[in-house]
Structures are given as C-alpha cells and as structure tokens.
N, C-alpha and C. Protein backbone atom coordinates (compact mmCIF):
# COMPACT_ATOMS: atom_id res chain seq x y z
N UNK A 1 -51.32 10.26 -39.07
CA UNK A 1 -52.24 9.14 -39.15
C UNK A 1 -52.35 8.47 -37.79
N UNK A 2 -53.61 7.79 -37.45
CA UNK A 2 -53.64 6.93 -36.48
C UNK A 2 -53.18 5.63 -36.57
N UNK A 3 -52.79 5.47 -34.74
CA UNK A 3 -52.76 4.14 -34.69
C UNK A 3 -53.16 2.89 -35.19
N UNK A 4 -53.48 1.77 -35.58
CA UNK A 4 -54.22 0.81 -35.24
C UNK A 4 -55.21 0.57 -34.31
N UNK A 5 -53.95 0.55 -33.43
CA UNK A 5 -54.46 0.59 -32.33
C UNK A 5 -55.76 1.17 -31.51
N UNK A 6 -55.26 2.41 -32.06
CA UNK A 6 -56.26 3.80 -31.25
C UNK A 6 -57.19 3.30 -32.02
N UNK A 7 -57.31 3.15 -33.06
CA UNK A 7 -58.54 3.28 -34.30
C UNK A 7 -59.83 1.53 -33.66
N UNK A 8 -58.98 0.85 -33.87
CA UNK A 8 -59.55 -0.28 -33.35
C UNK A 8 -60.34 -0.10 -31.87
N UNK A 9 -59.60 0.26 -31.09
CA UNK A 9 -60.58 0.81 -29.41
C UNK A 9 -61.27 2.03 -30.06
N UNK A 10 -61.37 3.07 -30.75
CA UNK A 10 -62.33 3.83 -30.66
C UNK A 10 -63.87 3.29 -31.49
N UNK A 11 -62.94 2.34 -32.64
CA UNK A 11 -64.45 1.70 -33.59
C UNK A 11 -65.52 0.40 -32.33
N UNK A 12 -64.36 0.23 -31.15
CA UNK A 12 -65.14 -0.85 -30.18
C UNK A 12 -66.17 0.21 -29.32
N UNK A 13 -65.66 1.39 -29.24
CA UNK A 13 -66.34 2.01 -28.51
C UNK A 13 -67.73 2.96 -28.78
N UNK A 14 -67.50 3.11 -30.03
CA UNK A 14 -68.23 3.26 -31.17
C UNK A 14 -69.58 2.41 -31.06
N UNK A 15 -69.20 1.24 -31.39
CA UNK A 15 -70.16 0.28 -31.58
C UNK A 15 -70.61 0.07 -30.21
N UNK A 16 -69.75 0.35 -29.14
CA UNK A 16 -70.36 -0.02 -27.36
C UNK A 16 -71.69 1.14 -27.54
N UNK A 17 -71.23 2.19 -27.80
CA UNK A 17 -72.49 3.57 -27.72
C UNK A 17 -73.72 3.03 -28.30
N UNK A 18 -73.42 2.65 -29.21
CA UNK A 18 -74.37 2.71 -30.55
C UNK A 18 -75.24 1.80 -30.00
N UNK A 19 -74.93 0.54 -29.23
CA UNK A 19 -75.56 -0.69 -28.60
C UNK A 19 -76.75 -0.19 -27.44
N UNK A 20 -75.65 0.77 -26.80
CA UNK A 20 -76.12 1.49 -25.59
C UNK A 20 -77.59 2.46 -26.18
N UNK A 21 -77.40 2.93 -27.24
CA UNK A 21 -78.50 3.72 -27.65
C UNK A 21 -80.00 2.98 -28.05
N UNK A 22 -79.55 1.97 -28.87
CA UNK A 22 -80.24 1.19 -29.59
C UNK A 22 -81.32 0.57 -28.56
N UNK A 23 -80.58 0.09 -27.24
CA UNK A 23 -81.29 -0.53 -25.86
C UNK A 23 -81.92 0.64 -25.72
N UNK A 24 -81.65 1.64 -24.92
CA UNK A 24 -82.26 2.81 -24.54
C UNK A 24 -83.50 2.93 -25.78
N UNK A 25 -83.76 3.35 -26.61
CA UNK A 25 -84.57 3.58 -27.89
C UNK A 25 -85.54 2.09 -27.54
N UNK A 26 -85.09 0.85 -27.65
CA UNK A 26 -86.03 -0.57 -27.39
C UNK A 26 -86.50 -0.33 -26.22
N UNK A 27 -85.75 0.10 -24.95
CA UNK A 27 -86.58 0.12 -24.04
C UNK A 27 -87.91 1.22 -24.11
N UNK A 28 -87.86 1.79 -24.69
CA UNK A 28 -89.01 2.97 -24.84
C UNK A 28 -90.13 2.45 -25.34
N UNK A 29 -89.46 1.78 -26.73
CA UNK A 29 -90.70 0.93 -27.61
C UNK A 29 -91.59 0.04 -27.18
N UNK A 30 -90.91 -0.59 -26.25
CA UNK A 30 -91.34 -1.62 -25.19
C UNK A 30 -92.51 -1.19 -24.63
N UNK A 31 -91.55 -0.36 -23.32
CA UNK A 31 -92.44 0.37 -22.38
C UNK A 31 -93.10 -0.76 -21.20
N UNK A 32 -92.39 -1.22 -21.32
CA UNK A 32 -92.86 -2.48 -20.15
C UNK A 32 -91.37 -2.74 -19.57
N UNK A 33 -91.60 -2.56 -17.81
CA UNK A 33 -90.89 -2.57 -16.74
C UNK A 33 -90.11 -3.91 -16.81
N UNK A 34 -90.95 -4.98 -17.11
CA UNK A 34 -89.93 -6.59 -17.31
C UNK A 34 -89.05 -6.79 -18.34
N UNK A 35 -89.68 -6.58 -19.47
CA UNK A 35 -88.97 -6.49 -20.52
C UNK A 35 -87.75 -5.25 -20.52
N UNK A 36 -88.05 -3.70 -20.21
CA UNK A 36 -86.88 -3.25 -19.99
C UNK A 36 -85.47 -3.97 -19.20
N UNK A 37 -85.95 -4.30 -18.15
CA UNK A 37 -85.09 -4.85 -17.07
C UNK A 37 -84.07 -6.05 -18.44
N UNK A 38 -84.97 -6.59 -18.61
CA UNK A 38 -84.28 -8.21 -19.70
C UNK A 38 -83.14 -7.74 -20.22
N UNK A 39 -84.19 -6.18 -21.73
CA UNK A 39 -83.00 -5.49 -22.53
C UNK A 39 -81.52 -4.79 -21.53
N UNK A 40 -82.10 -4.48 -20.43
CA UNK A 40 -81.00 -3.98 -19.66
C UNK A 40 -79.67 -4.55 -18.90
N UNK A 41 -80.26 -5.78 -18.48
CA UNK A 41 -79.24 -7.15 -18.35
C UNK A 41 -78.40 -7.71 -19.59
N UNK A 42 -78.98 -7.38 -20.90
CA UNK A 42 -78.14 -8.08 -21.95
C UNK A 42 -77.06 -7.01 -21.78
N UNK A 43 -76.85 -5.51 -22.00
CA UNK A 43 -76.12 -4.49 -21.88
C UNK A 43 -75.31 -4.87 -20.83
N UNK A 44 -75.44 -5.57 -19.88
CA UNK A 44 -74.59 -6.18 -18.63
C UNK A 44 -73.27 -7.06 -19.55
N UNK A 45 -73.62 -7.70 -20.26
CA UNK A 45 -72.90 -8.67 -20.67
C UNK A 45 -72.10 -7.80 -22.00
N UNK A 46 -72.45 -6.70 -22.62
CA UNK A 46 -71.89 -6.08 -23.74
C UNK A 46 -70.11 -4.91 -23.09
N UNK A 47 -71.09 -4.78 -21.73
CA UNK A 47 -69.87 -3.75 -21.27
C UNK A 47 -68.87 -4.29 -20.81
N UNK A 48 -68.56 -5.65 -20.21
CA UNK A 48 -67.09 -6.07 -19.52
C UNK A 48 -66.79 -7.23 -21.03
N UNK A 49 -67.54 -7.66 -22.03
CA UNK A 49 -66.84 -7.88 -23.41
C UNK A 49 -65.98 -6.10 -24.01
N UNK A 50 -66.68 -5.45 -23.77
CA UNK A 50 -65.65 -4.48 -24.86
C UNK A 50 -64.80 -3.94 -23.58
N UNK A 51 -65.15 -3.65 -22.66
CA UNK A 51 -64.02 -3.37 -21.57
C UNK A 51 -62.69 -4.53 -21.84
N UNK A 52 -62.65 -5.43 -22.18
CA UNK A 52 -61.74 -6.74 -22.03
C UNK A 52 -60.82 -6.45 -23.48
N UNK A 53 -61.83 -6.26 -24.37
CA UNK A 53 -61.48 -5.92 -25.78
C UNK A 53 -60.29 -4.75 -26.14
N UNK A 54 -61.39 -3.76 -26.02
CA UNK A 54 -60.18 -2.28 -25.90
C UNK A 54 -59.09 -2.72 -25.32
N UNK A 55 -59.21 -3.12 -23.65
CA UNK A 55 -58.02 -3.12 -22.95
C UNK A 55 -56.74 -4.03 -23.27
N UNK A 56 -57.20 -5.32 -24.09
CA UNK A 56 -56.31 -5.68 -24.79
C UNK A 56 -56.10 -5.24 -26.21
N UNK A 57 -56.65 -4.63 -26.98
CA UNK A 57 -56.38 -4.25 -28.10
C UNK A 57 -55.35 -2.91 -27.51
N UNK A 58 -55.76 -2.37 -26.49
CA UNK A 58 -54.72 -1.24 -26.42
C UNK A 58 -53.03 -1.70 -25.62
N UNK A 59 -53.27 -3.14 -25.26
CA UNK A 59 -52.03 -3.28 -24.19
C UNK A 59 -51.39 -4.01 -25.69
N UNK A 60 -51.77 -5.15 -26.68
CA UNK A 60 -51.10 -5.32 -27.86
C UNK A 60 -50.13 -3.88 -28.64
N UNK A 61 -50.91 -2.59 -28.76
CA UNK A 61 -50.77 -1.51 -29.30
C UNK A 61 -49.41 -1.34 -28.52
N UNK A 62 -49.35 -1.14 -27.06
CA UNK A 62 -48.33 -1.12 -26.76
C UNK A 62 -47.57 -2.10 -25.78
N UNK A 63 -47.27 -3.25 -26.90
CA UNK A 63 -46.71 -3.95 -25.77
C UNK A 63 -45.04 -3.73 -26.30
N UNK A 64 -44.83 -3.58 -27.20
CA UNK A 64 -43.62 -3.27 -27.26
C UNK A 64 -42.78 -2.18 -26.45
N UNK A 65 -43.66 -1.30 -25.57
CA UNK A 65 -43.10 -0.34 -24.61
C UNK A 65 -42.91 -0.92 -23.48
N UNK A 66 -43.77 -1.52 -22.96
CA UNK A 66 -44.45 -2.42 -21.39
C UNK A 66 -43.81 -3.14 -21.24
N UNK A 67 -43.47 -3.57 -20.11
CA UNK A 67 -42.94 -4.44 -19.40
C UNK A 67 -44.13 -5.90 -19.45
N UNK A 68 -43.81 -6.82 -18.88
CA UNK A 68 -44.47 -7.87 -18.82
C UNK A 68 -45.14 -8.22 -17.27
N UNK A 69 -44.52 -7.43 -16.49
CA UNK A 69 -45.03 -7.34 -15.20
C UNK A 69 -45.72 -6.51 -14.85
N UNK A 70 -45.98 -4.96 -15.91
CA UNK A 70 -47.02 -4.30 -15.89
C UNK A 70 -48.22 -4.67 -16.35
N UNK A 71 -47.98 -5.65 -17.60
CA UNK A 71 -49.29 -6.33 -18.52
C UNK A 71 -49.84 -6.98 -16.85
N UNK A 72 -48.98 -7.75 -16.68
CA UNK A 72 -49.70 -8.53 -15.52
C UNK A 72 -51.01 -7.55 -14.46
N UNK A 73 -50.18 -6.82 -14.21
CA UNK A 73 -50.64 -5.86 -13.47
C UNK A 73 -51.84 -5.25 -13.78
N UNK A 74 -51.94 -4.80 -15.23
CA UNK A 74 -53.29 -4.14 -15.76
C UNK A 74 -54.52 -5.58 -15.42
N UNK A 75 -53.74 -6.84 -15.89
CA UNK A 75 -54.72 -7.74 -16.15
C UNK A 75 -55.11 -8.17 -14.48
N UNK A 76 -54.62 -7.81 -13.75
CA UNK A 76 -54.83 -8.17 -12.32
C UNK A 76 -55.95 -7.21 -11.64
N UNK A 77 -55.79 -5.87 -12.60
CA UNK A 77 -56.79 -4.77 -12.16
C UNK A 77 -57.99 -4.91 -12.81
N UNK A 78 -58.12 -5.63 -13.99
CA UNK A 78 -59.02 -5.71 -14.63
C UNK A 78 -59.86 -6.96 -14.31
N UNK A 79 -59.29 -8.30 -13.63
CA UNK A 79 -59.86 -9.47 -13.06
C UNK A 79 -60.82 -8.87 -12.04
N UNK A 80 -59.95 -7.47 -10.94
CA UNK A 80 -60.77 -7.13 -9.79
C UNK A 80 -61.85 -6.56 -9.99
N UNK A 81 -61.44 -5.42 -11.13
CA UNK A 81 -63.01 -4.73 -11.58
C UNK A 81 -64.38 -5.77 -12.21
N UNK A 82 -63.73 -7.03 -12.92
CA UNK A 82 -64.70 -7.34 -12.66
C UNK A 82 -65.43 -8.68 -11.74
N UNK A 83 -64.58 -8.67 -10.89
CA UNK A 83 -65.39 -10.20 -9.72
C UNK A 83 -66.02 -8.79 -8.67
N UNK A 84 -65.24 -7.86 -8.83
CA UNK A 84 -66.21 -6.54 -7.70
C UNK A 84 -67.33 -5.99 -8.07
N UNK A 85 -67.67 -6.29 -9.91
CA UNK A 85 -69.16 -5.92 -10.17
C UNK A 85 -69.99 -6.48 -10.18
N UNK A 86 -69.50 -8.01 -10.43
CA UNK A 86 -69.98 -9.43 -10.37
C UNK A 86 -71.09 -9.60 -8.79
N UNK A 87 -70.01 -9.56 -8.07
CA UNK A 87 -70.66 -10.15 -6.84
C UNK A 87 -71.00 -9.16 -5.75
C-alpha cells in the first residue's frame, strides 16, 4: 500500500496537470492573444501553490527521518527558487 504521503503529492499533482490542461484547452477557445496571456498568468500563481504544497506534504511524510536542519535547508532552497522566478 501507499503512503499518505506519496498519495497526497501525487493527487496535488494530479490536479496541477489537470489545471494545466484545462488553461491550455481555454486558451484555444478564446483564441485571443490578451486573454490567453491573463489565463496564462493565473497558472503563474497555481504552480509555486502546489510546488509549496507537495514539498511540504512530502517533508511532513518524512519528517520523522530528517533532521531539522535539513527541513531548514529544503525550505531555504525553496524560498530561492522562488524570489529567482519572481524577480
């Protein structure tokens, strides 16, 4: 049987695709260059929510292995990835 864990990040990722498709498919319907751009900026804001998500749903999964100075560590890599996509 699976994790929790695992199960929970794959149903986030799941639903990340499915989001991802759904835009792609609206942008077609559209078919207008402004409005794509709009739908394409909301998708901005969907990917560093489930990036944040998984990555803590998977560091909970295992925090009983981890150290507390590694948690730090992931969360220090994950602040950079995103003020470096940010700006």
């Amino acid at each position: 049987m699976w994790e929790k864990a695992i199960v929970g990040m794959a149903a986030l990722r799941i639903l990340s695709g499915s989001i991802e498709i759904l835009a792609a498919l609206l942008i077609l319907k559209v078919n207008e260059v402004e409005k794509a751009l709009v739908i394409n900026s909301g998708l901005a804001i969907v990917g560093p929510i489930v990036l944040i998500t998984t990555t803590t749903i998977g560091l909970l999964g295992m925090s009983d292995r981890i150290s507390y100075a590694k948690i730090a560590w992931i969360l220090v890599g994950i602040s950079c990835i995103l003020i470096g996509v940010r700006k």
